[in-house]
Protein backbone atom coordinates (compact mmCIF):
# COMPACT_ATOMS: atom_id res chain seq x y z
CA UNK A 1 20.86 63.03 123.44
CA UNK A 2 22.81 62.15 126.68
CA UNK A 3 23.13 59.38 128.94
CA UNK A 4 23.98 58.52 131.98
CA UNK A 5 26.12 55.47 132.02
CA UNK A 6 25.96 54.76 135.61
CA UNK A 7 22.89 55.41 138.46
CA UNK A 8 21.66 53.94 141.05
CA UNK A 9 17.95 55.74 140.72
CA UNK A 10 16.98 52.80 142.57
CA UNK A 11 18.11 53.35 145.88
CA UNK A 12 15.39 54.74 148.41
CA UNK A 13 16.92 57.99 148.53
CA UNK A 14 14.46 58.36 145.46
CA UNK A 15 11.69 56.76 146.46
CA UNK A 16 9.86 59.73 146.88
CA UNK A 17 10.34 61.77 144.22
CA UNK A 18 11.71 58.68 140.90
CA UNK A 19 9.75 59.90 138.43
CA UNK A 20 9.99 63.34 138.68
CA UNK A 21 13.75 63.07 139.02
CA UNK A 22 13.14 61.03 135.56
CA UNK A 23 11.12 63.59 134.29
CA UNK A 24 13.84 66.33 135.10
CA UNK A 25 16.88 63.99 133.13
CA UNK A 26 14.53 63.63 130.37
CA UNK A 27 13.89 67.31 129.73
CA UNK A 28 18.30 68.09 130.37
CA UNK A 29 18.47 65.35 127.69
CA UNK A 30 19.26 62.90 128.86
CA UNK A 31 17.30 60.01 127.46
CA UNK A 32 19.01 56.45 128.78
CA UNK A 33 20.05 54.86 132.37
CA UNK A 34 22.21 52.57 133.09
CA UNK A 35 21.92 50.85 136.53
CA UNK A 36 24.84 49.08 137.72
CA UNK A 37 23.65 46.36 140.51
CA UNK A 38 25.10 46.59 143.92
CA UNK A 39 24.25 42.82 145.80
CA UNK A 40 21.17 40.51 145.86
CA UNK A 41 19.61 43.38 148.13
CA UNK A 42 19.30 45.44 145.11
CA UNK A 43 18.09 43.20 143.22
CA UNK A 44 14.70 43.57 143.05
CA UNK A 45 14.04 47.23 143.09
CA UNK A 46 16.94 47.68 140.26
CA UNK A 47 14.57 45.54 137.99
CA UNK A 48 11.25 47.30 139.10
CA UNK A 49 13.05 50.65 137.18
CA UNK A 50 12.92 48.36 134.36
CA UNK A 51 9.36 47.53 134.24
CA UNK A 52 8.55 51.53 135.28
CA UNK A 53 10.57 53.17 133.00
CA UNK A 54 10.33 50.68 130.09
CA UNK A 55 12.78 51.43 127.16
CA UNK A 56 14.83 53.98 129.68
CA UNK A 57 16.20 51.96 132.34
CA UNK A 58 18.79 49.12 131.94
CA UNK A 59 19.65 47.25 134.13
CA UNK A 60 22.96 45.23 134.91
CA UNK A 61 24.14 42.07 137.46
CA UNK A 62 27.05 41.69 139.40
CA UNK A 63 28.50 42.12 142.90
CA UNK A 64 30.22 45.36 144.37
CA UNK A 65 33.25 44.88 145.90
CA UNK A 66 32.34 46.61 148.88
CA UNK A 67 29.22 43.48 149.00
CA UNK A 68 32.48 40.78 148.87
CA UNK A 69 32.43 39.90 152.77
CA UNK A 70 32.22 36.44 154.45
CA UNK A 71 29.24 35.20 152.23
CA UNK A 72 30.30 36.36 148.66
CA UNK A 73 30.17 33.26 147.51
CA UNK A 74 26.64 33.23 148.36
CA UNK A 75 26.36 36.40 146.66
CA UNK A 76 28.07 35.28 143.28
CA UNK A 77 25.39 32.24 143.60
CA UNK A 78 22.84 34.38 143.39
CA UNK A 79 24.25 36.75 140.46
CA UNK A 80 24.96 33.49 138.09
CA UNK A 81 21.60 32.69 138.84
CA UNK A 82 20.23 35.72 137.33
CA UNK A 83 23.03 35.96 134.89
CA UNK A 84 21.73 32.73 133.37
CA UNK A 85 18.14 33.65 133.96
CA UNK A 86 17.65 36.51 131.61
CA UNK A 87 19.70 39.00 129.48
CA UNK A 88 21.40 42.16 130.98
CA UNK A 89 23.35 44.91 129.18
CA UNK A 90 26.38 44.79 131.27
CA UNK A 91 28.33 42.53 134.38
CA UNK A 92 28.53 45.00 137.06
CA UNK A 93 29.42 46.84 138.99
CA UNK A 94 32.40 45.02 139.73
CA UNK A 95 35.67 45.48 140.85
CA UNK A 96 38.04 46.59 143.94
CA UNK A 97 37.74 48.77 146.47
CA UNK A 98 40.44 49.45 148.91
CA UNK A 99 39.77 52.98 150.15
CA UNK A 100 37.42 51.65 153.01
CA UNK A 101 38.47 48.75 153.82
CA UNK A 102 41.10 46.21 152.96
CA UNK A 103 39.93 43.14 154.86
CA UNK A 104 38.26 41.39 151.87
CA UNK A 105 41.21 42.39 149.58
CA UNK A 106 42.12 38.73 147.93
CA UNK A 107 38.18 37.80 147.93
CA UNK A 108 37.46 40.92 146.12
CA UNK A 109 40.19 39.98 143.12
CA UNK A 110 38.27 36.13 143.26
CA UNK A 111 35.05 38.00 143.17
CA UNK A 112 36.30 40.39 140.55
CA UNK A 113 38.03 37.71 138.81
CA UNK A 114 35.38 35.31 138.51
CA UNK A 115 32.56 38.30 137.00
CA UNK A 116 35.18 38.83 134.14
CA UNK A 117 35.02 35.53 133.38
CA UNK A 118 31.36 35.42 133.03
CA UNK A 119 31.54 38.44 131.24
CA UNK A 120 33.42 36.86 128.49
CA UNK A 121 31.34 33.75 128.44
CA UNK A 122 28.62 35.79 128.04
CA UNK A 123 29.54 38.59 125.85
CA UNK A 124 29.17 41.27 128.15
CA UNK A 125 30.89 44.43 128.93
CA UNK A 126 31.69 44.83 132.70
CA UNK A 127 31.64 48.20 134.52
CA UNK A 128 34.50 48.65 136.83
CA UNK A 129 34.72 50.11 140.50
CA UNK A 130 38.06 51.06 141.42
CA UNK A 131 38.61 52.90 144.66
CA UNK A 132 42.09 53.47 145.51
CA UNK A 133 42.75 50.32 142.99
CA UNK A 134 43.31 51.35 139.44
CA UNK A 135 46.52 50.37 139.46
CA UNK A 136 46.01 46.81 140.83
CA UNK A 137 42.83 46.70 138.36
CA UNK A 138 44.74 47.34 135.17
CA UNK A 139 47.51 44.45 136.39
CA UNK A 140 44.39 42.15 136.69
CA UNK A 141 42.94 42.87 133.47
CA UNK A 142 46.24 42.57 131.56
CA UNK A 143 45.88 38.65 131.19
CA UNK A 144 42.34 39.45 129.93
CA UNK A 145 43.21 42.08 127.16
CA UNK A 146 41.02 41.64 123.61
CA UNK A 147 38.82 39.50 125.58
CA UNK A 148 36.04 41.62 127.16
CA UNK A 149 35.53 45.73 127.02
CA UNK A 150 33.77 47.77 129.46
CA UNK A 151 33.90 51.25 131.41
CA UNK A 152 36.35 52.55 134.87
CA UNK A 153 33.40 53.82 136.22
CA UNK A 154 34.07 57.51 138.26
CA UNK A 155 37.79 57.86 136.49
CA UNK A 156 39.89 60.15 138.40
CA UNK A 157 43.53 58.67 137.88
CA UNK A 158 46.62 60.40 135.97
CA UNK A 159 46.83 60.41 132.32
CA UNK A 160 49.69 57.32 132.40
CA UNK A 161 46.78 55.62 133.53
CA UNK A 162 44.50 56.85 131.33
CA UNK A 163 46.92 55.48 128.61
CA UNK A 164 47.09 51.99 130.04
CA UNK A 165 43.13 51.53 130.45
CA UNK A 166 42.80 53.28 126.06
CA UNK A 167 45.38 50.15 125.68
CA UNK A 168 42.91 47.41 127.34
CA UNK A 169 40.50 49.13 125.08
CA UNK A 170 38.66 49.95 128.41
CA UNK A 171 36.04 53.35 128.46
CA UNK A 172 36.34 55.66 131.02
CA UNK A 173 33.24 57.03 133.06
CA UNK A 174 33.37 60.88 133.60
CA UNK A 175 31.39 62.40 136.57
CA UNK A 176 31.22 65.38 138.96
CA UNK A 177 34.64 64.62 140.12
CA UNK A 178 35.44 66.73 136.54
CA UNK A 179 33.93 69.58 138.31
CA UNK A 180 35.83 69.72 141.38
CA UNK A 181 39.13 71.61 141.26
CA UNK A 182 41.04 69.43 143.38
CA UNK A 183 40.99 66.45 141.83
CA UNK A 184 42.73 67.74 138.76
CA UNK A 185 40.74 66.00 136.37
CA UNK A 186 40.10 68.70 134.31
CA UNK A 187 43.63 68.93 133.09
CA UNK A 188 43.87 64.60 132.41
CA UNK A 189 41.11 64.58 130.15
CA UNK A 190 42.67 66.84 128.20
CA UNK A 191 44.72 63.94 126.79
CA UNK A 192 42.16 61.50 126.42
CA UNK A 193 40.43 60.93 123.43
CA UNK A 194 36.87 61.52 123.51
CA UNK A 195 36.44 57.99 122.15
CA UNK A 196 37.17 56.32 125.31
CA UNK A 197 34.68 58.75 127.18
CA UNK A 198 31.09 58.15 128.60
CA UNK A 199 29.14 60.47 130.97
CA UNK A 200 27.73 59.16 134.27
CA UNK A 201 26.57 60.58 137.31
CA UNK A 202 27.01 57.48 139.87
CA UNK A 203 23.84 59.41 141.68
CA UNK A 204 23.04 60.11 144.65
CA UNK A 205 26.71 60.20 144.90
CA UNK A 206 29.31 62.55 143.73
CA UNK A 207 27.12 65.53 143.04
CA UNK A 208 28.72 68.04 140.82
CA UNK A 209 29.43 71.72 141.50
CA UNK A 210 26.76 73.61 142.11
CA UNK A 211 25.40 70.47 143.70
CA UNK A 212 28.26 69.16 145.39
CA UNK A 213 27.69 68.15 148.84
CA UNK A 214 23.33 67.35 147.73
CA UNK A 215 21.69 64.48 146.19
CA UNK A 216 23.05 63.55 142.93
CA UNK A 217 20.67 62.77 139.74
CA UNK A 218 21.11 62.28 136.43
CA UNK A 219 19.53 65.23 134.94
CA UNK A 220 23.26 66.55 136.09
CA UNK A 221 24.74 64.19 133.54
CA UNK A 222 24.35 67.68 131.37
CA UNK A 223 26.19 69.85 133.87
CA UNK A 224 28.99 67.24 133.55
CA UNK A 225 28.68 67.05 129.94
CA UNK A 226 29.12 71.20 129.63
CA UNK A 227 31.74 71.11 132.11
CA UNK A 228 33.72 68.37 129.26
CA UNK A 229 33.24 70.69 126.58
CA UNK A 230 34.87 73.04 127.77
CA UNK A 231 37.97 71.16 129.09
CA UNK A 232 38.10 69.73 125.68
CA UNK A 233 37.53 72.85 123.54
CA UNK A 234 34.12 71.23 121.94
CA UNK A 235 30.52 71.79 121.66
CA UNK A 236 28.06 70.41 124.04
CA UNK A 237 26.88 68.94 120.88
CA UNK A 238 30.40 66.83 119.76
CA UNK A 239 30.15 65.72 123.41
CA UNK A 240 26.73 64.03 123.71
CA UNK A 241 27.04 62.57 120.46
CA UNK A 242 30.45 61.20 121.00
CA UNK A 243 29.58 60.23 124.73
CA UNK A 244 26.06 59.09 123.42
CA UNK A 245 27.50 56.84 120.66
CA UNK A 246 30.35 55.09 122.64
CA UNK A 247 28.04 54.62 125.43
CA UNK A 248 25.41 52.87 123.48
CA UNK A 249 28.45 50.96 121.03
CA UNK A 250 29.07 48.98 124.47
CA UNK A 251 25.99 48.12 126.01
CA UNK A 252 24.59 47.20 122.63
């Protein structure tokens, strides 16, 4: 069994083909999705997935840092609202994002800040965006070390960072960037132990090869998987069941 950490099925680039994009995940193997919440936009058709797809789909609250602009307050509102409204399996996805824009830069670390927070009050994991910001992200979460877990969703970063996030006890979210030979990611995770790996697709974005460039969907979350083993030296099989375990360990 795979699964795919981290999807946003519910975007309308699905809506006309969701359950047969389901269907096709399903028969790769991979059996669980994990649906990281963008802003109060997303809201409501990230929680349909839940009632469709009943025992499948999980969903998660929080605000993306590229959603922190003049009204994130607002925005947090709303999250905490549904945060204390009813049970999710994760706080995110959260975090910093300076590769398009830095205007929002210090309301993004109060935005960020404030999720972890909840996260611990809560007992919840949070999943981590990090664009151009692992660094910075790390140095945030230092103060907050032994007091909340949770996944760098779409790692790509050097294997000194690697090291740093094992040491916050933080997962690490492995997509189709593994498949593309620039980014060199092949060769990092190498040094990573596969206990500190889950699988995720991050669809429709970040297709891998063959599909780079296409619509990303989770059923690729095996391609990515393969693509692991091999960097590794493992079976397909030590993957998905180390993958599989750690992933489901976190979200409990």
């Amino acid at each position: 069994m795979l699964i795919d950490t981290h999807t946003h099925l519910y975007l309308k680039q699905f809506d006309a083909d969701r359950k047969e994009v389901i269907g096709r995940a399903e028969e790769a193997g991979i059996k669980k999705f994990f649906l990281p919440n963008i802003d109060s936009k997303s809201i409501d058709s990230m929680l349909k997935m839940e009632v469709d797809f009943p025992g499948k789909c999980f969903a998660m609250m929080g605000l993306h840092p590229c959603s922190v602009k003049e009204d994130y307050k607002k925005e947090l509102q709303i999250v905490e609202a549904w945060l204390q409204k009813r049970k999710f399996c994760a706080i995110g996805e959260i975090g910093i994002d300076l590769y398009w824009d830095k205007t929002f830069f210090e309301q993004q670390k109060k935005s960020f800040l404030t999720q972890v927070e909840w996260a611990i009050d809560l007992k919840l994991p949070i999943v981590i965006h990090c664009r151009e910001s692992i660094d910075i992200t790390i140095e945030l979460l230092q103060p907050y070390k032994n007091k909340v877990k949770g996944i760098f969703h779409c790692f790509g970063g050097t294997v000194e960072q690697a090291k740093k996030i094992m040491e916050l006890d933080f997962l690490m979210g492995i997509g189709g960037v593994l498949t593309y030979k620039k980014a060199k990611l092949n060769e990092v995770v190498k040094e990573i132990p596969l206990e500190y790996l889950v699988l995720e697709t991050d669809s429709p974005y970040l297709a891998p090869v063959p599909y780079r460039g296409k619509r990303n969907e989770s059923g690729y979350v095996k391609n990515i998987a393969e693509r692991l083993a091999e960097a590794k030296n493992l079976s397909i099989d030590e993957v998905a069941k180390a993958t599989t375990h750690n992933a489901l360990n976190l979200f409990k």
